[in-house]
Protein backbone atom coordinates (compact mmCIF):
# COMPACT_ATOMS: atom_id res chain seq x y z
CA UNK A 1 0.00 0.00 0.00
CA UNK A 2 1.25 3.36 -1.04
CA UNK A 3 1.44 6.57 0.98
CA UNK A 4 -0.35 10.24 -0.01
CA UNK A 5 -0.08 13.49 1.77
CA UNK A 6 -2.24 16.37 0.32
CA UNK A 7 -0.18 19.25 1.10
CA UNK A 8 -1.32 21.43 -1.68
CA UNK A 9 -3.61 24.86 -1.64
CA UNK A 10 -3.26 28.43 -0.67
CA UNK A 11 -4.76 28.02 3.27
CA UNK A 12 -6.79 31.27 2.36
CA UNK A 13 -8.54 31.23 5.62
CA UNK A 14 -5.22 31.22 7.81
CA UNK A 15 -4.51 34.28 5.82
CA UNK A 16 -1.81 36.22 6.36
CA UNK A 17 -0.04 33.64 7.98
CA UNK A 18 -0.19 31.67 4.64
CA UNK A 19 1.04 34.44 2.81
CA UNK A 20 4.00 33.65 2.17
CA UNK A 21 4.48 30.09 3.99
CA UNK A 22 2.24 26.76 2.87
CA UNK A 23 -0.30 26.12 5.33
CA UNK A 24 0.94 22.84 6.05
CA UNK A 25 4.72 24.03 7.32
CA UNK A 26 3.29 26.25 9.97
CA UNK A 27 3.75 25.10 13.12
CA UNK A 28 1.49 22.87 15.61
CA UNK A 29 2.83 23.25 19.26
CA UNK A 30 6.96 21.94 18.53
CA UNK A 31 6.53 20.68 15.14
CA UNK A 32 5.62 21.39 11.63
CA UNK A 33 2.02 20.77 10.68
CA UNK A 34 2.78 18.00 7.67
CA UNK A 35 4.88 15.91 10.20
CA UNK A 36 1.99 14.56 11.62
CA UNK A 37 0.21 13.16 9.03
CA UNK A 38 3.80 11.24 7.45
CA UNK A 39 4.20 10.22 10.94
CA UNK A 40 0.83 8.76 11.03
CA UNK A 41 1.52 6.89 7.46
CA UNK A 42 4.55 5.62 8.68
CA UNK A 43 2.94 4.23 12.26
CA UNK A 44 0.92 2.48 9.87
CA UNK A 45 3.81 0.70 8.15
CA UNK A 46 3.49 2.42 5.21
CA UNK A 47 6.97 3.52 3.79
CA UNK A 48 6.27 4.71 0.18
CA UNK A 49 4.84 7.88 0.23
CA UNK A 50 4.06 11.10 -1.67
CA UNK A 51 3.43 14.68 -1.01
CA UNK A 52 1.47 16.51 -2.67
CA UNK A 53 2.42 20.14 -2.84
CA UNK A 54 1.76 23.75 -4.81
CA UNK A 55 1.94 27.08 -4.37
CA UNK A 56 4.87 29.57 -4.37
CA UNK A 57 6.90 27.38 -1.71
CA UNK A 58 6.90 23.68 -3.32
CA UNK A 59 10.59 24.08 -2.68
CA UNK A 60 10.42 24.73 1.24
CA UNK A 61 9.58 21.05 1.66
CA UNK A 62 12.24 19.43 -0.14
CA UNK A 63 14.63 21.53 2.30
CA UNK A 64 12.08 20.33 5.75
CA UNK A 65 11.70 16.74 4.83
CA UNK A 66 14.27 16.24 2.65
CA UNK A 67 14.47 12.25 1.79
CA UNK A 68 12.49 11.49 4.59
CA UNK A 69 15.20 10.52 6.86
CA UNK A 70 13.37 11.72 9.89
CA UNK A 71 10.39 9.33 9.38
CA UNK A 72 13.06 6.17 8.85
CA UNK A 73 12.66 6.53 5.18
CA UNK A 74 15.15 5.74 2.71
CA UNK A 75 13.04 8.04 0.08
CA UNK A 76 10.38 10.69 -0.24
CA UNK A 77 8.54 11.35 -3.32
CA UNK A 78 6.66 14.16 -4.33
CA UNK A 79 4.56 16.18 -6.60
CA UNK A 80 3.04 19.14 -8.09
CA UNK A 81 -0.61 20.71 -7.79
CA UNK A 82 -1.29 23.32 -10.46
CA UNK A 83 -4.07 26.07 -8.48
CA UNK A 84 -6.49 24.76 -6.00
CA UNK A 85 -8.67 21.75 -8.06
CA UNK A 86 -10.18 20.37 -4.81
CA UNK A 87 -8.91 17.07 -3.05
CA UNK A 88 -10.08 14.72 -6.17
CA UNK A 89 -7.68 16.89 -8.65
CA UNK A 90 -4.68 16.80 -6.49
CA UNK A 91 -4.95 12.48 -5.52
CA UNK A 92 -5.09 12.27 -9.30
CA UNK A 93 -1.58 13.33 -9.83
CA UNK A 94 -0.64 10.43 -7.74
CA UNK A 95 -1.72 7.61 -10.21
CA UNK A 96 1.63 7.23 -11.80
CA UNK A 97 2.81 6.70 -8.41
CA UNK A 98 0.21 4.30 -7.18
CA UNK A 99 0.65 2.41 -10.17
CA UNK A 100 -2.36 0.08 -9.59
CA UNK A 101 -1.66 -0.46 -5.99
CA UNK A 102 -3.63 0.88 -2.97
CA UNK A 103 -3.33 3.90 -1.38
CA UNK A 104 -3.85 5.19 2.13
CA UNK A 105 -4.80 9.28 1.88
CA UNK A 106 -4.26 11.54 4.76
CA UNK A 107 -4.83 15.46 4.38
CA UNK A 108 -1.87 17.47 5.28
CA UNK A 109 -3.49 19.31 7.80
CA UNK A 110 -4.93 16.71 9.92
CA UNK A 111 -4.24 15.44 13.01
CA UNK A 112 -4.80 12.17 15.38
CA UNK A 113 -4.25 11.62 18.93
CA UNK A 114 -3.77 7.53 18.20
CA UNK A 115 -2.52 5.83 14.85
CA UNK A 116 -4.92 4.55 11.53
CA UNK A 117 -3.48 0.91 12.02
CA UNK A 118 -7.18 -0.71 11.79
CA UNK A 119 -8.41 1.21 9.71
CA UNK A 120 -5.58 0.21 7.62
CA UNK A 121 -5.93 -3.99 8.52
CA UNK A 122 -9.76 -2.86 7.83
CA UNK A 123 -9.09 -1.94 4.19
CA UNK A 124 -6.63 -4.75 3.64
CA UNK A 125 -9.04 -7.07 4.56
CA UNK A 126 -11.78 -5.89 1.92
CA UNK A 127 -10.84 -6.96 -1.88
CA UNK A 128 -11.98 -3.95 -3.08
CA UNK A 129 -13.17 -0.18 -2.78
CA UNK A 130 -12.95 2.15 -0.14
CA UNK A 131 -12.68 2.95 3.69
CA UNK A 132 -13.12 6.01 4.98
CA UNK A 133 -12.72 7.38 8.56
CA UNK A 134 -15.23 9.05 10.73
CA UNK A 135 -15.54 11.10 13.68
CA UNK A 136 -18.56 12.72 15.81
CA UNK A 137 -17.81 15.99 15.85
CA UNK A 138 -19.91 19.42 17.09
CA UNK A 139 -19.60 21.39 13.68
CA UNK A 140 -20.29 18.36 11.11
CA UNK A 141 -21.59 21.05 8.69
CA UNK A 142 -17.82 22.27 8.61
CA UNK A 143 -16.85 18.67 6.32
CA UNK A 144 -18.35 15.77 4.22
CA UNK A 145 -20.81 14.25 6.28
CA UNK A 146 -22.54 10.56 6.09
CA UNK A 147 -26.11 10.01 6.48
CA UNK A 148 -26.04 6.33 8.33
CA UNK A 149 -28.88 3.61 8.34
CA UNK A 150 -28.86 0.73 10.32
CA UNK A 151 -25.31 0.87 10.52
CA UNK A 152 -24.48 1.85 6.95
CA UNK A 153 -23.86 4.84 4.76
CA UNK A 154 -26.39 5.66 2.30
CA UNK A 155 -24.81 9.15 1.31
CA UNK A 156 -22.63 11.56 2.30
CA UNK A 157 -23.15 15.18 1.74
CA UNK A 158 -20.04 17.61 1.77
CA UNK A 159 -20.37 20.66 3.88
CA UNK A 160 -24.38 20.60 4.61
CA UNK A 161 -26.30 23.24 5.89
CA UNK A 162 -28.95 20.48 7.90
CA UNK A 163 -26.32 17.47 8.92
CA UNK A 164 -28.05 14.32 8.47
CA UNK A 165 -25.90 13.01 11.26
CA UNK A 166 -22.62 14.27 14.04
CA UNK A 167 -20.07 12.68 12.53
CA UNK A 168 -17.44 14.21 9.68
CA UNK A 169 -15.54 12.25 7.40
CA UNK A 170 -11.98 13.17 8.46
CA UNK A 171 -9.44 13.77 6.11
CA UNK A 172 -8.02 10.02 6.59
CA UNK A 173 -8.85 7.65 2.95
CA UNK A 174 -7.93 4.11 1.68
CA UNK A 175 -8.94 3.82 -1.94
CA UNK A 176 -8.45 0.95 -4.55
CA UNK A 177 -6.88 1.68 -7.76
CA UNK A 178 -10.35 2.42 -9.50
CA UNK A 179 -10.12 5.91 -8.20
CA UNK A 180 -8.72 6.94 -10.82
CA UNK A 181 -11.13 6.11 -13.36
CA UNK A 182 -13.70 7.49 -10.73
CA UNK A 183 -12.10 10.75 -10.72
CA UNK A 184 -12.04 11.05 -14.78
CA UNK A 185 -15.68 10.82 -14.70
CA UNK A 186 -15.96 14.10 -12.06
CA UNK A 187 -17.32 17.39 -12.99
CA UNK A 188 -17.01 20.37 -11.17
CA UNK A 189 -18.83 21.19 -8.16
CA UNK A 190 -20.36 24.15 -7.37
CA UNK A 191 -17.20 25.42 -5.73
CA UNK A 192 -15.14 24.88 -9.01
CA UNK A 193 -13.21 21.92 -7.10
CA UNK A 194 -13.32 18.17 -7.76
CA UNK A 195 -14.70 16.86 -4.55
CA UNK A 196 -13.52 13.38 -3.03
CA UNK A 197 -17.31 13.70 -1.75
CA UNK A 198 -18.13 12.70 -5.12
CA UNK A 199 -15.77 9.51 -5.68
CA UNK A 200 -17.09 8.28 -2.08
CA UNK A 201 -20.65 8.02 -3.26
CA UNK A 202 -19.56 6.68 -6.21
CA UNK A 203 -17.79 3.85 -4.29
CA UNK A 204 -21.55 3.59 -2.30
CA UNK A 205 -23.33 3.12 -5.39
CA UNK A 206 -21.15 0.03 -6.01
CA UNK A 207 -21.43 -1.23 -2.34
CA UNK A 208 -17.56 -0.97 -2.46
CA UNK A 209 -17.24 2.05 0.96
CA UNK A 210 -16.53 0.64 4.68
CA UNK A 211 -16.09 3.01 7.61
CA UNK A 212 -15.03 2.83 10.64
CA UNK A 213 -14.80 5.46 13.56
CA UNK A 214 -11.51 7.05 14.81
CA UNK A 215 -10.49 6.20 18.73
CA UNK A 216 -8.82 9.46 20.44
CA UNK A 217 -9.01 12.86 19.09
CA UNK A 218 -8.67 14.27 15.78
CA UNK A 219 -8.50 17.95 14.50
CA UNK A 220 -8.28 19.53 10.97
CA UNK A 221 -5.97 22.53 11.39
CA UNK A 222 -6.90 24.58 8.53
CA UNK A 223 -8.59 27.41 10.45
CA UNK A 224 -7.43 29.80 12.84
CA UNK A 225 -9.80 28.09 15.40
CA UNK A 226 -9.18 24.58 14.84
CA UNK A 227 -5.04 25.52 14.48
CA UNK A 228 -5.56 26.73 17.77
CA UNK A 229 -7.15 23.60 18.89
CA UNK A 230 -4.92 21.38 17.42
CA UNK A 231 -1.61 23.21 18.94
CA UNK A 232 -3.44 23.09 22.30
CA UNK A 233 -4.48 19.43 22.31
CA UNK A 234 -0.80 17.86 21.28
CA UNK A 235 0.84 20.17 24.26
CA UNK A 236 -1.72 18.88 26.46
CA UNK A 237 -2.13 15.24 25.38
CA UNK A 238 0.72 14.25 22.59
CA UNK A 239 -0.12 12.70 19.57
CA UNK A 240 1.89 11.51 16.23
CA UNK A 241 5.02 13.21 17.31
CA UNK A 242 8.43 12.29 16.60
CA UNK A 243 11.82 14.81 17.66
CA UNK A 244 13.51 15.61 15.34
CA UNK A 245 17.39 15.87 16.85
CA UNK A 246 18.85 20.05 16.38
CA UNK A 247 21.20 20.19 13.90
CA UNK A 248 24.50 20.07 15.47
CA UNK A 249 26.82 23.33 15.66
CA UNK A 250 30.08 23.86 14.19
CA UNK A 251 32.38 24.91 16.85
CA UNK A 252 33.32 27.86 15.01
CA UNK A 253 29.25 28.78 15.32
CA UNK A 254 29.15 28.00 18.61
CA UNK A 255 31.94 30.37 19.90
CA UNK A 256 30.48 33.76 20.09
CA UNK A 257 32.74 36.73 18.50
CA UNK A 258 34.39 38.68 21.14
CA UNK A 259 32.62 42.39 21.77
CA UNK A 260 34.23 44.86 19.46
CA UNK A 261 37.25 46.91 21.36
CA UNK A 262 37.62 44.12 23.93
């Protein structure tokens, strides 16, 4: 199973902070915002991944993550997102990459108290489709949300005005290789965006999408609000966090010049 990180868009509503910085290298309490998705991939066992980037400072995370060496990975791969096409137009830039394999998704800008480990065994063990993650949540009008019967999903809505239920589909996805195909067939949505709202219902009309709800806490941190939240609840509780060790000093940087007429 392969790796994706959606790191991509402009993070208009964290502006100016996302001015001239990508939403997703801002900082959450001691570390950089996309660190905790990759961590979460790679808690999964998943080692081949790719990041999905845009804007003016693609560049700025070749210099932070480099070849992945901080995750344990012996190579990072990523790629380009031309504007802001919506979540379906940036996963299909990954298809070369997949190349008919699975593929676990994970928005850049979310983040989990625990790990996605069964929902990961959960997809594995279907021989087809989808599995998506869900979480009650206050605000469900805020995301995609599922209208559940007896247990199952008959539809999800994104962003509705009347919620036909509290949970949100967090930004956590497994997909089979038919997503692809799936996503040629989108249109547009009334936002000018692809939505991944729109392959998940397609997956429901082929009884091909499992779910399964998220233990701990989990926070988008795409608004001032919920970045807010998110720095607050990994200072108070931890979550997907590795250290990344302080580069080391030369000694010539660490000896401080003596003061001018000494």
């Amino acid at each position: 199973m392969k790796g994706v990180v959606l790191a991509g868009g402009l993070g208009s509503r964290l502006y100016p902070l996302t001015r001239v910085v990508n939403k997703h290298l801002l900082p959450v309490y001691n570390q950089p915002m996309v660190f905790y998705p990759l961590q979460a991939l790679v808690n999964a066992g998943i080692r081949e991944i790719l990041v999905v980037t845009g804007g003016q400072g693609a560049g700025d995370f070749l210099r932070l993550l480099s070849n992945g060496k901080d995750f344990g990975l012996k190579h990072l791969n990523y790629t380009y997102q031309e504007g802001e096409g919506g979540i379906a137009d940036a996963l299909r830039l990954a298809e070369h990459f997949v190349d008919g394999d699975a593929m676990c998704v994970m928005l850049g800008d979310n983040i989990i108290e625990n790990n996605i480990c069964a929902a990961v065994e959960t997809f594995r063990s279907q021989e087809r489709g989808a599995h998506i993650v869900l979480k009650e949540v206050s605000d469900p009008e805020r995301f995609g949300c599922p209208e559940i019967r007896n247990g199952k999903i008959v539809r999800i809505e994104e962003k509705p005005k009347q919620p036909k239920s509290a949970y949100a589909v967090t930004g956590i996805y497994l997909f089979d290789s038919t997503i692809f195909e799936k996503i040629k067939r989108l249109r547009p949505s009334a936002r000018g965006e692809l939505e991944v709202t729109d392959v998940n219902n397609m997956y429901l009309e082929e009884k091909a999408l499992s779910y399964s709800i998220l233990e701990g806490w989990w926070t988008d941190a795409g608004t001032f609000e919920s970045l807010r939240r998110a720095t607050n609840l990994v200072a108070r509780t931890g979550a997907n966090k590795m250290q990344v060790p302080a580069p080391e000093l030369s000694a010539r940087s660490r000896t401080l010049p003596s003061p001018v007429g000494a």
